[in-house]
Protein backbone atom coordinates (compact mmCIF):
# COMPACT_ATOMS: atom_id res chain seq x y z
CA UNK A 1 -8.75 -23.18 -21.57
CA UNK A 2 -11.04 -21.62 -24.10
CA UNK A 3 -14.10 -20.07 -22.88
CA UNK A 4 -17.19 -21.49 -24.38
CA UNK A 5 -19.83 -19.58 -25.80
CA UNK A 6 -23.37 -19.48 -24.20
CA UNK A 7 -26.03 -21.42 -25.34
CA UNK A 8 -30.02 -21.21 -25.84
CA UNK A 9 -32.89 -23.24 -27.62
CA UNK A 10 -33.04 -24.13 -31.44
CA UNK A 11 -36.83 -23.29 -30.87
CA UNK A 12 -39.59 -23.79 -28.38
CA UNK A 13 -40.93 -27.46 -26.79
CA UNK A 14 -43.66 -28.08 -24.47
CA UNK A 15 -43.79 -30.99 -21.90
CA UNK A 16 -47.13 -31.93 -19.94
CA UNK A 17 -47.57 -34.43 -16.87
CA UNK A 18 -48.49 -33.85 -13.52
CA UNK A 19 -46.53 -32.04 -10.19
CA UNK A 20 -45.35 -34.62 -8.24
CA UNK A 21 -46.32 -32.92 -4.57
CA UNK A 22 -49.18 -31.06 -5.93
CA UNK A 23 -50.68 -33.97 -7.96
CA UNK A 24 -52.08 -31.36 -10.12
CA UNK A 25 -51.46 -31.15 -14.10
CA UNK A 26 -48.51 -29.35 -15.24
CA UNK A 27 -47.63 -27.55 -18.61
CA UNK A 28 -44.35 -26.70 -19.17
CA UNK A 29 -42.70 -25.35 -22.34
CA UNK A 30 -38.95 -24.40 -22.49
CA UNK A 31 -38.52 -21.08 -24.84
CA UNK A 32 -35.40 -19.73 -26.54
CA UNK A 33 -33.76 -16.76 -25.06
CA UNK A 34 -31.23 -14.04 -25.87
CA UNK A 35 -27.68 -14.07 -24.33
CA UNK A 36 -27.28 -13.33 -20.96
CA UNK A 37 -30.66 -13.87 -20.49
CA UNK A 38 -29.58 -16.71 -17.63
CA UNK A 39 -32.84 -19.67 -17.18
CA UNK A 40 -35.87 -17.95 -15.76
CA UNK A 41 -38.95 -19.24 -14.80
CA UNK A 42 -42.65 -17.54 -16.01
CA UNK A 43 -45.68 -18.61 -14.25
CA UNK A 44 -47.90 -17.45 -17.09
CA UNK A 45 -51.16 -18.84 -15.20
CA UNK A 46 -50.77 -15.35 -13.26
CA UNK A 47 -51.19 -12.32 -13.59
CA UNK A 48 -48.26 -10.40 -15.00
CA UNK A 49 -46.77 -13.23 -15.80
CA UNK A 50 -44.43 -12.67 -13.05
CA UNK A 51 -40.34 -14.13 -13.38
CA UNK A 52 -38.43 -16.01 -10.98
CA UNK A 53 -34.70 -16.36 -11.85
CA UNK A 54 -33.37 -19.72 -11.67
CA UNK A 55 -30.63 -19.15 -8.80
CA UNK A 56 -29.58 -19.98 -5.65
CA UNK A 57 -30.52 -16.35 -4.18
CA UNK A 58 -34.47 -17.08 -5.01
CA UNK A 59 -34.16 -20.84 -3.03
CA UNK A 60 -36.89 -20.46 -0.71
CA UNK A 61 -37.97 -24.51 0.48
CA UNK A 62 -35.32 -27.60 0.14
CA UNK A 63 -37.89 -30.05 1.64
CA UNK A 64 -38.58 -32.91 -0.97
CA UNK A 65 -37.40 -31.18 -3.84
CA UNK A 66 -36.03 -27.03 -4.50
CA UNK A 67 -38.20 -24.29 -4.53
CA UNK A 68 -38.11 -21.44 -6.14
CA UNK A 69 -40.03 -17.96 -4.78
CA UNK A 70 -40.25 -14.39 -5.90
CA UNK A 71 -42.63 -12.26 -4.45
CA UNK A 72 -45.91 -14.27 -4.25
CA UNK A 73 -44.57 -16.34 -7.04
CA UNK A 74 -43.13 -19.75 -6.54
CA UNK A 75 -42.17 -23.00 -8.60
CA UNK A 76 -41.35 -26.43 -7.12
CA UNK A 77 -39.53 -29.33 -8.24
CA UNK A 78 -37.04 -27.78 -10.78
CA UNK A 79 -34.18 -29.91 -10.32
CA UNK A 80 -34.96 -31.83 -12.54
CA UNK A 81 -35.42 -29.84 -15.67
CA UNK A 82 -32.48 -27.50 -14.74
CA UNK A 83 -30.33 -30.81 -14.17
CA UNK A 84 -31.52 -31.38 -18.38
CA UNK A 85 -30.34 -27.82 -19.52
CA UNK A 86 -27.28 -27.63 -17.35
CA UNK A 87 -25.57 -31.01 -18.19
CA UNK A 88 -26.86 -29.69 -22.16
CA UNK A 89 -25.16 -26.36 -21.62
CA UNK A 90 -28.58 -24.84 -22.04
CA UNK A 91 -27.60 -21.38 -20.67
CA UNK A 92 -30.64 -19.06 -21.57
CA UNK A 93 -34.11 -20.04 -21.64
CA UNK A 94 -37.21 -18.95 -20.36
CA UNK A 95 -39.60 -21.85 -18.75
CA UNK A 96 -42.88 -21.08 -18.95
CA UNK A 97 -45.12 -22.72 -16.14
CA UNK A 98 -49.10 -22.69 -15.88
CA UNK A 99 -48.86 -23.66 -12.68
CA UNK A 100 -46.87 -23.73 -9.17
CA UNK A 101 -44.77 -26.85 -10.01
CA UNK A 102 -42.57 -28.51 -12.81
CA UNK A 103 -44.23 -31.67 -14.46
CA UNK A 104 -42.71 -34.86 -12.93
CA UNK A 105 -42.58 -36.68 -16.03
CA UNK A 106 -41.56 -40.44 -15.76
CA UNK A 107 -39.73 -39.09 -12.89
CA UNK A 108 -36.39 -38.83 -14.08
CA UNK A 109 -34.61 -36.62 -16.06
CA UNK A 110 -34.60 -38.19 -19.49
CA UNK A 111 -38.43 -36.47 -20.36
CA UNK A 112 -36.35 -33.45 -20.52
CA UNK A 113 -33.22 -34.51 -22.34
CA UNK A 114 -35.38 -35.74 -24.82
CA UNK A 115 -37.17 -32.47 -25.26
CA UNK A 116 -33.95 -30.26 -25.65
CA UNK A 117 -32.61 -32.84 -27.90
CA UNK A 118 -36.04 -32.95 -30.10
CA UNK A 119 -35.21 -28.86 -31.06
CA UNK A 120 -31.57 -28.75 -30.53
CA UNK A 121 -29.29 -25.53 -29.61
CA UNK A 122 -27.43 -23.17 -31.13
CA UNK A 123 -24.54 -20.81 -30.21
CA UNK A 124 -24.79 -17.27 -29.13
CA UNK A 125 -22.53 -14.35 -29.53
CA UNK A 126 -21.55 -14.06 -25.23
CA UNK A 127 -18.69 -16.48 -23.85
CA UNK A 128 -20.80 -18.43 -21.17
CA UNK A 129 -20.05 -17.60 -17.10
CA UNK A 130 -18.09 -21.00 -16.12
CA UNK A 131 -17.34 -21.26 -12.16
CA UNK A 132 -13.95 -22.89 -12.38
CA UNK A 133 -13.24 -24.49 -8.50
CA UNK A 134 -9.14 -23.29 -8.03
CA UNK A 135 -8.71 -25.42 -5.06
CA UNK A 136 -10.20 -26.99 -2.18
CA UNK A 137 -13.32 -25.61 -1.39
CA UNK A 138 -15.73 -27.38 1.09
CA UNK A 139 -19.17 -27.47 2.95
CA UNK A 140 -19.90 -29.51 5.62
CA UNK A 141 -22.60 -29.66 8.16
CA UNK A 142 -22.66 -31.65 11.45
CA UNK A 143 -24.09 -34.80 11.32
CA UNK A 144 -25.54 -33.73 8.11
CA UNK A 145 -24.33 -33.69 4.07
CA UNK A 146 -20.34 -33.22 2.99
CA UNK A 147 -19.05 -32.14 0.10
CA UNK A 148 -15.57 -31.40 -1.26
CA UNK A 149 -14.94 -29.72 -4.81
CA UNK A 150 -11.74 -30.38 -6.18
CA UNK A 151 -9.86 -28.66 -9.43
CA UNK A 152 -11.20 -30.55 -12.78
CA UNK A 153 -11.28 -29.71 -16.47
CA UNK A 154 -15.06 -31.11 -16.14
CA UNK A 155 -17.43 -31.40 -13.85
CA UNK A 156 -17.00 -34.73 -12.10
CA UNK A 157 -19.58 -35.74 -9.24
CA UNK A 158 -18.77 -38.75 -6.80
CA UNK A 159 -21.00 -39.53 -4.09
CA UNK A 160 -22.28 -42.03 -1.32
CA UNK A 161 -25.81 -42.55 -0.02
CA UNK A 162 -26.71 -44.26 2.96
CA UNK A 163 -30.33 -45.28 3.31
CA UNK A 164 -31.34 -48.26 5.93
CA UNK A 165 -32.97 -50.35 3.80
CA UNK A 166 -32.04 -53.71 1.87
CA UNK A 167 -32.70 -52.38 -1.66
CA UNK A 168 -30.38 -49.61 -1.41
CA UNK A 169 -27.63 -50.09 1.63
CA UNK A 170 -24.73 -47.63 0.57
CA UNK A 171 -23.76 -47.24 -2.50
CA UNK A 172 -21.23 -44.93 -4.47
CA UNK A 173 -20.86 -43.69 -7.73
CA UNK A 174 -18.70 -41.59 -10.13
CA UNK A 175 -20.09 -39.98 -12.84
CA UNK A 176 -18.98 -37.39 -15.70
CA UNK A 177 -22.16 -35.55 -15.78
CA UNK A 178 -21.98 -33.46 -19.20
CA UNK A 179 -23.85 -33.85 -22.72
CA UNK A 180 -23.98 -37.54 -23.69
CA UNK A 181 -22.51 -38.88 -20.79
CA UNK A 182 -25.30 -37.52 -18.41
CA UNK A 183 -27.94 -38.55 -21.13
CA UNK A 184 -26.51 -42.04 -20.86
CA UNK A 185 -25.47 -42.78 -17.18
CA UNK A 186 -27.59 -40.13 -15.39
CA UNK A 187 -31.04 -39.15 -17.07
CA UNK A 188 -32.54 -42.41 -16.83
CA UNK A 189 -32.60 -42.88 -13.38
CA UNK A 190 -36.10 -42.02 -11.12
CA UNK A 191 -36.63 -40.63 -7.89
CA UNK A 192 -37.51 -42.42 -5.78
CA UNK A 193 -39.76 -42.67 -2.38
CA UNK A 194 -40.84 -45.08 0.71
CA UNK A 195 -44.67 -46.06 0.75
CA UNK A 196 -44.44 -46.15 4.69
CA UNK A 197 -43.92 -42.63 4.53
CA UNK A 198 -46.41 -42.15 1.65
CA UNK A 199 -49.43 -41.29 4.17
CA UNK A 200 -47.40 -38.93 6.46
CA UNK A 201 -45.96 -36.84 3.50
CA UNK A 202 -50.22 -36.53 1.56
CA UNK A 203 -50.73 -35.03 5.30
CA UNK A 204 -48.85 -32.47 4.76
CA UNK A 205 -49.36 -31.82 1.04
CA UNK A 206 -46.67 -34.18 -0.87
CA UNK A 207 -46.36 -36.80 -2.63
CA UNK A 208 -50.00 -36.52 -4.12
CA UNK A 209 -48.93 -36.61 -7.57
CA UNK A 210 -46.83 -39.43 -6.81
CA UNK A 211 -47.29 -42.84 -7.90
CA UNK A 212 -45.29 -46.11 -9.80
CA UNK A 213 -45.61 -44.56 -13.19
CA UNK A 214 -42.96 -41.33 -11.86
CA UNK A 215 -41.08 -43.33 -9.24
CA UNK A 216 -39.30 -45.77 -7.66
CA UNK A 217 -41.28 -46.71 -4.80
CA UNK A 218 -39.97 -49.55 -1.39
CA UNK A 219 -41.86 -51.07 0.88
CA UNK A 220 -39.94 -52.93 3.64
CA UNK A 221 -38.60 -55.58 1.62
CA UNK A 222 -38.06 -53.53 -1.40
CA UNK A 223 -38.67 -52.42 -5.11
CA UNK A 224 -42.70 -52.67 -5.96
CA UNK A 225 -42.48 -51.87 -9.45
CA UNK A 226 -43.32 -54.21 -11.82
CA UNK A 227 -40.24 -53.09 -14.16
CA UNK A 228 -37.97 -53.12 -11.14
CA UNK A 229 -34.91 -50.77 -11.63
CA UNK A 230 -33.32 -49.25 -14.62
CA UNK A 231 -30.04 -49.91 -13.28
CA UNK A 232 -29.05 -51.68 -10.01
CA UNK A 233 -28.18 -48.72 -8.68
CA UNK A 234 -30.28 -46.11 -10.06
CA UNK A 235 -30.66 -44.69 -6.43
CA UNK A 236 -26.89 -43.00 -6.23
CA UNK A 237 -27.60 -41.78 -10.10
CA UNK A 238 -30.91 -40.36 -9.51
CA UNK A 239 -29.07 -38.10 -6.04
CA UNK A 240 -26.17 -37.39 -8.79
CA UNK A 241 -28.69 -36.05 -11.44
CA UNK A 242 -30.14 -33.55 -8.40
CA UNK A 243 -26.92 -32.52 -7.39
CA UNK A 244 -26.46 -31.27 -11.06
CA UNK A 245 -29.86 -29.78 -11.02
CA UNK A 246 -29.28 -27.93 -8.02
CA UNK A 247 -25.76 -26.67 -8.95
CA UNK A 248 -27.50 -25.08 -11.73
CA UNK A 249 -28.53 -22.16 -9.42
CA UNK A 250 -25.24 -21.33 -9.58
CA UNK A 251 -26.09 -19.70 -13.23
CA UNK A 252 -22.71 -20.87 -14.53
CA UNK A 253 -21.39 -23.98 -15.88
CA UNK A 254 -18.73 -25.67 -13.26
CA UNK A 255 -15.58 -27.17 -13.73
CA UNK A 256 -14.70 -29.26 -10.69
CA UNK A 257 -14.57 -32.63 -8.93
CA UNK A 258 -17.29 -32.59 -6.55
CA UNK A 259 -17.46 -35.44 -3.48
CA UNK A 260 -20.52 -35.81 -2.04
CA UNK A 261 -21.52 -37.81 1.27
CA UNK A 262 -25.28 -37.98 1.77
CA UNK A 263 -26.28 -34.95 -0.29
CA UNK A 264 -29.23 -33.45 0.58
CA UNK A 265 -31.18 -30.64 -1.53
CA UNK A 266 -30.52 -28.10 1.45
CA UNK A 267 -26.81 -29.35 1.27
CA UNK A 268 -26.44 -28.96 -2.14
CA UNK A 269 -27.92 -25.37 -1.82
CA UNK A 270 -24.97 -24.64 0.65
CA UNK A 271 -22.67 -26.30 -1.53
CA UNK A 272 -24.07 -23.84 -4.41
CA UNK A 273 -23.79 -20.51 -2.70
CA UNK A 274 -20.19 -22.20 -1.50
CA UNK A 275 -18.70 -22.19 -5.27
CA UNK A 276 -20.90 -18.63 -6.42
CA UNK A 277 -18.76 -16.86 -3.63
CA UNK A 278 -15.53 -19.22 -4.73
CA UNK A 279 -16.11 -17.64 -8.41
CA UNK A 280 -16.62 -14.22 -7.08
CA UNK A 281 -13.33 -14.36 -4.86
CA UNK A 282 -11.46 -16.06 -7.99
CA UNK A 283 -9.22 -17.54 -5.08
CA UNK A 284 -7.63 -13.81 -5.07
CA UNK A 285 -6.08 -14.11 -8.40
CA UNK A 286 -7.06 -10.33 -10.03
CA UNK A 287 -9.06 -10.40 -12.96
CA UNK A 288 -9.12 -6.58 -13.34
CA UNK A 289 -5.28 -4.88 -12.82
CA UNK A 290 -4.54 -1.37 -12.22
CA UNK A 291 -3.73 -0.93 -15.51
CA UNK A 292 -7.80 -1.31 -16.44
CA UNK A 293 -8.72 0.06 -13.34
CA UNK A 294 -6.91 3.58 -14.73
CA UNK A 295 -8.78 3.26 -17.86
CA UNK A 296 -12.02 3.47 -15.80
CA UNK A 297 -11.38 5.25 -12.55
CA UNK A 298 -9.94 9.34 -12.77
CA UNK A 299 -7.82 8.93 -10.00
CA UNK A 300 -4.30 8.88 -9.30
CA UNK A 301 -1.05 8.16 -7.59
CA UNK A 302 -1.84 9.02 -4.60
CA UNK A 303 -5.27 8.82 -4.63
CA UNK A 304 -5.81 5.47 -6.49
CA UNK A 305 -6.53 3.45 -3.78
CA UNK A 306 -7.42 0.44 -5.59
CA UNK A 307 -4.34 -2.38 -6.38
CA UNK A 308 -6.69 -4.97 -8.22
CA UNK A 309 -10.56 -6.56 -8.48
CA UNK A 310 -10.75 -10.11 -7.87
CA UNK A 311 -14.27 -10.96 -8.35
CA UNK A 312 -17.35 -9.79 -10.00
CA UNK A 313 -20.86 -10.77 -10.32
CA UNK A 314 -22.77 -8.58 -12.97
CA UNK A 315 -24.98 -5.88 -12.17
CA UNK A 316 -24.95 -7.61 -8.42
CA UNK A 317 -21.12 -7.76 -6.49
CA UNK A 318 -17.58 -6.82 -6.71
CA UNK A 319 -15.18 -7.49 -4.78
CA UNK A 320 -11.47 -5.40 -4.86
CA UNK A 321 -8.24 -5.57 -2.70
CA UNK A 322 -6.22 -2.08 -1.29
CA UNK A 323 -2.56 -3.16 -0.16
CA UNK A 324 -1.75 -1.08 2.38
CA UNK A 325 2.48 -0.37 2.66
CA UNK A 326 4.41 1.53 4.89
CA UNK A 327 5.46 3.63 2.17
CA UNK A 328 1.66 4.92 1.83
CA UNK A 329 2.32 9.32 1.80
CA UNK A 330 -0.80 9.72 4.58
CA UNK A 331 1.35 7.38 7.12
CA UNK A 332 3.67 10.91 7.24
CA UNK A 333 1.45 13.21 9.46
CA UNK A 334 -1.49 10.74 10.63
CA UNK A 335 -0.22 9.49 13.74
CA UNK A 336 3.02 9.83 13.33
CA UNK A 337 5.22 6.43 14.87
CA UNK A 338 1.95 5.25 15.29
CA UNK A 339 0.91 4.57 11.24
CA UNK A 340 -2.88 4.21 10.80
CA UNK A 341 -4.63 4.41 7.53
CA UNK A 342 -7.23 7.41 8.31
CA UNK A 343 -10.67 6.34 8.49
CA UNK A 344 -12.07 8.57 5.31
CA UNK A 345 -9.76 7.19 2.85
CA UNK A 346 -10.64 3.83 3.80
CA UNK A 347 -13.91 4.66 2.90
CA UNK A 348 -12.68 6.10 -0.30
CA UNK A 349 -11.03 2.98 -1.60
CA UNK A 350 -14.53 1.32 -0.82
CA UNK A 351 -16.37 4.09 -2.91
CA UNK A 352 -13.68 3.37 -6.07
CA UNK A 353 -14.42 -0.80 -5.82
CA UNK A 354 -18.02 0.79 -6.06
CA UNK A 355 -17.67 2.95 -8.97
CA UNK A 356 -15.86 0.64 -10.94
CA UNK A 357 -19.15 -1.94 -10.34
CA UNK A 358 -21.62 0.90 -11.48
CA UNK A 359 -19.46 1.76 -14.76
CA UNK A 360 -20.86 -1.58 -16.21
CA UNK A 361 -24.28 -0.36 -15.91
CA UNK A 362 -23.84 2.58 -18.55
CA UNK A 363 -23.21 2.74 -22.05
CA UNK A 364 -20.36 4.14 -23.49
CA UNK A 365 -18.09 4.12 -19.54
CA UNK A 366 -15.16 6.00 -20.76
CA UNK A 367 -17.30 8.93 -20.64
CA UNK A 368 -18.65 8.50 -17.65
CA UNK A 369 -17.43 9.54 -13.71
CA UNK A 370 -19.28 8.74 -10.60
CA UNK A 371 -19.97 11.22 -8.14
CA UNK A 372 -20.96 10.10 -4.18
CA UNK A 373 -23.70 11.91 -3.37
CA UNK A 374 -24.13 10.61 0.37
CA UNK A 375 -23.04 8.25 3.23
CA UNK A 376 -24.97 6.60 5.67
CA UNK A 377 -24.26 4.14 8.59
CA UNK A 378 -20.65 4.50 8.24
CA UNK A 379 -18.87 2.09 11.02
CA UNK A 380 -15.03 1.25 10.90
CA UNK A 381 -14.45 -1.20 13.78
CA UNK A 382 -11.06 -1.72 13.67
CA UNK A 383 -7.56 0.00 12.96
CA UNK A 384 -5.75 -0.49 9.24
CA UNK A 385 -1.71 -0.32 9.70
CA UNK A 386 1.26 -1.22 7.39
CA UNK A 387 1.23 -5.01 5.98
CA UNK A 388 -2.84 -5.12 5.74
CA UNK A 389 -4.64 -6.07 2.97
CA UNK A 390 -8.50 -4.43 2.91
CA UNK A 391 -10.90 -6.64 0.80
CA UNK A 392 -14.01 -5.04 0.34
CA UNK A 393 -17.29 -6.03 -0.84
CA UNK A 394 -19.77 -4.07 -2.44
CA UNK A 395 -23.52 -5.09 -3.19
CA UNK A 396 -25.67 -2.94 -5.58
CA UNK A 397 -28.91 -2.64 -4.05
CA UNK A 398 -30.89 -0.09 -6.35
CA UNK A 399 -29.66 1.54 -9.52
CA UNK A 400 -32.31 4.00 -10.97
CA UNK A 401 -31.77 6.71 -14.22
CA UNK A 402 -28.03 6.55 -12.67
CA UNK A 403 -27.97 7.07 -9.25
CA UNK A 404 -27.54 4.09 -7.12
CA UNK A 405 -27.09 2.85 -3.41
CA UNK A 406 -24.63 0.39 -2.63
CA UNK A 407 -23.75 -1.36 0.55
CA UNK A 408 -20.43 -2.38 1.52
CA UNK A 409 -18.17 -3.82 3.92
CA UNK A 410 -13.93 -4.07 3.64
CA UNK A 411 -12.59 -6.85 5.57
CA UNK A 412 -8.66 -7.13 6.87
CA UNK A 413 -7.92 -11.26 7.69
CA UNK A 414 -11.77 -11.82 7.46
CA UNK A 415 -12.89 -9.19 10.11
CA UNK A 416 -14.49 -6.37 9.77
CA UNK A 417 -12.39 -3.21 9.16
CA UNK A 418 -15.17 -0.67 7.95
CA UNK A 419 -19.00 -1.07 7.13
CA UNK A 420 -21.41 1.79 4.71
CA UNK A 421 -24.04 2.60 2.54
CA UNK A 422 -23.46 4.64 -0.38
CA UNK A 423 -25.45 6.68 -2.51
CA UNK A 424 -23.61 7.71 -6.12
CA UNK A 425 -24.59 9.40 -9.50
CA UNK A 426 -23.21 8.41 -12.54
CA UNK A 427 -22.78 11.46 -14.68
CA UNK A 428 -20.66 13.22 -18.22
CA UNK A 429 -17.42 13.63 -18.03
C-alpha cells in the first residue's frame, strides 16, 4: 500500500466556547505547521509559551476526559479536537490554548470538523507515520475495558457500551471513522452526562462548564433536552469519536479493526501505548537489513553483531535483533562444550542497535562513527547460548552537541538477558 503523505493546515482558524470542567472561557486556534512537526499544544496564556506534545507519553489524568501535562503545563479535554484532525489526516499543527482546557463547543466533534474544513489542508513533502496493526494485538483489563485490533486497510472501530439506564441499555456500533465518513456518522454526536451525578462531580471541580447547550444530559427516566438526540444512538457514536481522539496520541494514522467493550479514556490510553509498541516491534518483520546496517555501522564479519532492526521511533527508540548460532567464532575458546556468548560482546551488539539510533540525529551520517565513551550500571542476568535470539531496546535519553546517553535492555524470550547505560560521541570519520 502506498504511503500517504503528511498533512497540515491550509491556514490558521480560531474556535471560542467555554471548558467543559473548568467552566471557564476558552480560545483555541489551530495553526499550520511544518512536516514532522506532529500536533502540539501551546498554552500561550503563559509564560514561555510552553509546548505539550500531543501523545500518549505526556497522558497525565484519564478521569472525565484526557489530559495532557508537561512540566507545570497541562491541557484538558483534547479528545475531541484531536478526534477532528486525526479522522482529517491533520498530521502537523500547533493548537494554541489561552487557557488550561480545550473549548467544549456544542459538545461534539463537528465544531471542529467544521473549522478544518472552513481552511482546508494541503500536502507536505514527508510520507506520514501510519501504525499498521499486523495481527492480533489486545488489551484487556479485569473487570474493566477490552479491546482487540485486528488487520484492516482502514481504521474500523466497533464497540459496545453498557450503561444501566433506560435511554441507553447496550448498544453497539460499527463505524469507518475517516474523512467524510466520520464527519457524517461520528462528529455529530455529544457527550453526554447524568444530572444525579452533576452535584458530586462541581465538588470536585467538573462539570462546571457543563450544561444542555454542550451535552446530552439523563435524569432517571431519560433525555432532558428539548431537541432530544441527534441520532437514537448517539451515545455508542459519541464513545467511538473518543476512541479516535484518544488513538491520536499515538502520533500516527492507524490501519486496523479495533473492538471495543466498554471503552474507557484510561482504556483507550492502554490500548494506545498497546499499538505505539506494536509499530515499534513491526511484529519482527526487519525494516532495516544488514545490508543498510553496513552502510551505517564500520563493523564487520565478525564483529557485526547486528542481523536486522525491527522497529524505530525517531529521535526516541530502536529496537534490533542479534541471532545467536552455534557457528558464532567466540563459541571456540569461551567455555569450550559449554558455548556462552561472553558477556562484553553482548553489550557490544547493544552499543551497535545504539549507534545506528544516534546516526539519525546528524547530518550528513555516512561521515559519521560513534565512539562509547562510558558504561554504567551494566547487569546481564542471564546466560546467551546457541539458538537465542537477543532483542534489545534502546531509549535515547539526552543527546547534546553529539554526545548522548542511552539506556538499554536486550531481552532473550521476553526476559532479561543484559541491562546498561551508555554514554557515546558522535564524531568525523
Amino acid at each position: 500500500m502506498t504511503q500517504p503523505l503528511q498533512q497540515t493546515l491550509a491556514s490558521s482558524v480560531t474556535l471560542e466556547g467555554v471548558g467543559t470542567h473548568s467552566g471557564a472561557p476558552a480560545r483555541l486556534t489551530l495553526v499550520p505547521a511544518d512536516a514532522d512537526h506532529g500536533r502540539r499544544f501551546v498554552r500561550t496564556d503563559l509564560e514561555g509559551a510552553p509546548e505539550i506534545a500531543a501523545h500518549v507519553d505526556q497522558v497525565v489524568a484519564t478521569d472525565h476526559g484526557t489530559t495532557l501535562g508537561a512540566g507545570d503545563a497541562t491541557v484538558a479535554t483534547v479528545e475531541h479536537v484531536l478526534a477532528a484532525l486525526q479522522a482529517l489526516d491533520v498530521d502537523n499543527v500547533r493548537i494554541e490554548l489561552d487557557g488550561p482546557e480545550t473549548p467544549i463547543m456544542d459538545g461534539s466533534f463537528r465544531p471542529f470538523v467544521e473549522a478544518i474544513r472552513s481552511v482546508g489542508t494541503v500536502e507536505q513533502d514527508a510520507e506520514a507515520r501510519v501504525i499498521e496493526v499486523l495481527g492480533p494485538v489486545q488489551v484487556a483489563e479485569k473487570n474493566g475495558p477490552s479491546y482487540v485490533a485486528t488487520p484492516a486497510d482502514g481504521l474500523r472501530i466497533s464497540a459496545t457500551i453498557d450503561f444501566a439506564h433506560p435511554a441507553i441499555g447496550r448498544l453497539f456500533g460499527s463505524y469507518v471513522t475517516h474523512g467524510e465518513d466520520f464527519e457524517r456518522e461520528i462528529a455529530p454526536a455529544r457527550t453526554f452526562g447524568f444530572k444525579a451525578d452533576a452535584e458530586s462531580l462541581r465538588e470536585r471541580g467538573l462539570a462546571l462548564g457543563s450544561s444542555l447547550e454542550n451535552a446530552v444530559i439523563l435524569d432517571d427516566h431519560g433525555v432532558i433536552n428539548d431537541e432530544g438526540l441527534r441520532f437514537s444512538d448517539e451515545f455508542i457514536r459519541h464513545k467511538v469519536g473518543d476512541i479516535i481522539g484518544d488513538l491520536a496520541l499515538t502520533g500516527a494514522r492507524i490501519r486496523g479493526h479495533i473492538v471495543a467493550e466498554r471503552p474507557s479514556h484510561a482504556g483507550n490510553m492502554s490500548l494506545a501505548r498497546t499499538l505505539v509498541d506494536h509499530a515499534l516491534y513491526n511484529g519482527g518483520q526487519p525494516i532495516v537489513d544488514t545490508a543498510r546496517i553496513m552502510q551505517y555501522l564500520p563493523h564487520r564479519y565478525p564483529m557485526l553483531l547486528v542481523d536486522r532492526i525491527t522497529g524505530y521511533e525517531k529521535g526516541k527508540r530502536i529496537i534490533g535483533i542479534k541471532n545467536v548460532t552455534i557457528n558464532e567464532p567466540f563459541f571456540q575458546g569461551h567455555y569450550p562444550g559449554h558455548p556462552i556468548m561472553p558477556g562484553v560482546l553482548i553489550i557490544e551488539a547493544m552499543a551497535q542497535v545504539g549507534g545506528l539510533l544516534l546516526m539519525d540525529q546528524v547530518d550528513d551520517p555516512d561521515s559519521k562513527v560513534v565512539y562509547f565513551m562510558s558504561l554504567d550500571n551494566v547487569k546481564w542476568r542471564r546466560p546467551v547460548t546457541p539458538g537465542d535470539q537477543i532483542v534489545f531496546e534502546l531509549e535515547l535519553v539526552q543527546f547534546r552537541r553529539h554526545v548522548c546517553r542511552m539506556k538499554g535492555v536486550g531481552r532473550v524470550d521476553g526476559n532479561v538477558a543484559a541491562e546498561a547505560e551508555l554514554m557515546a560521541r558522535i564524531m568525523d570519520r
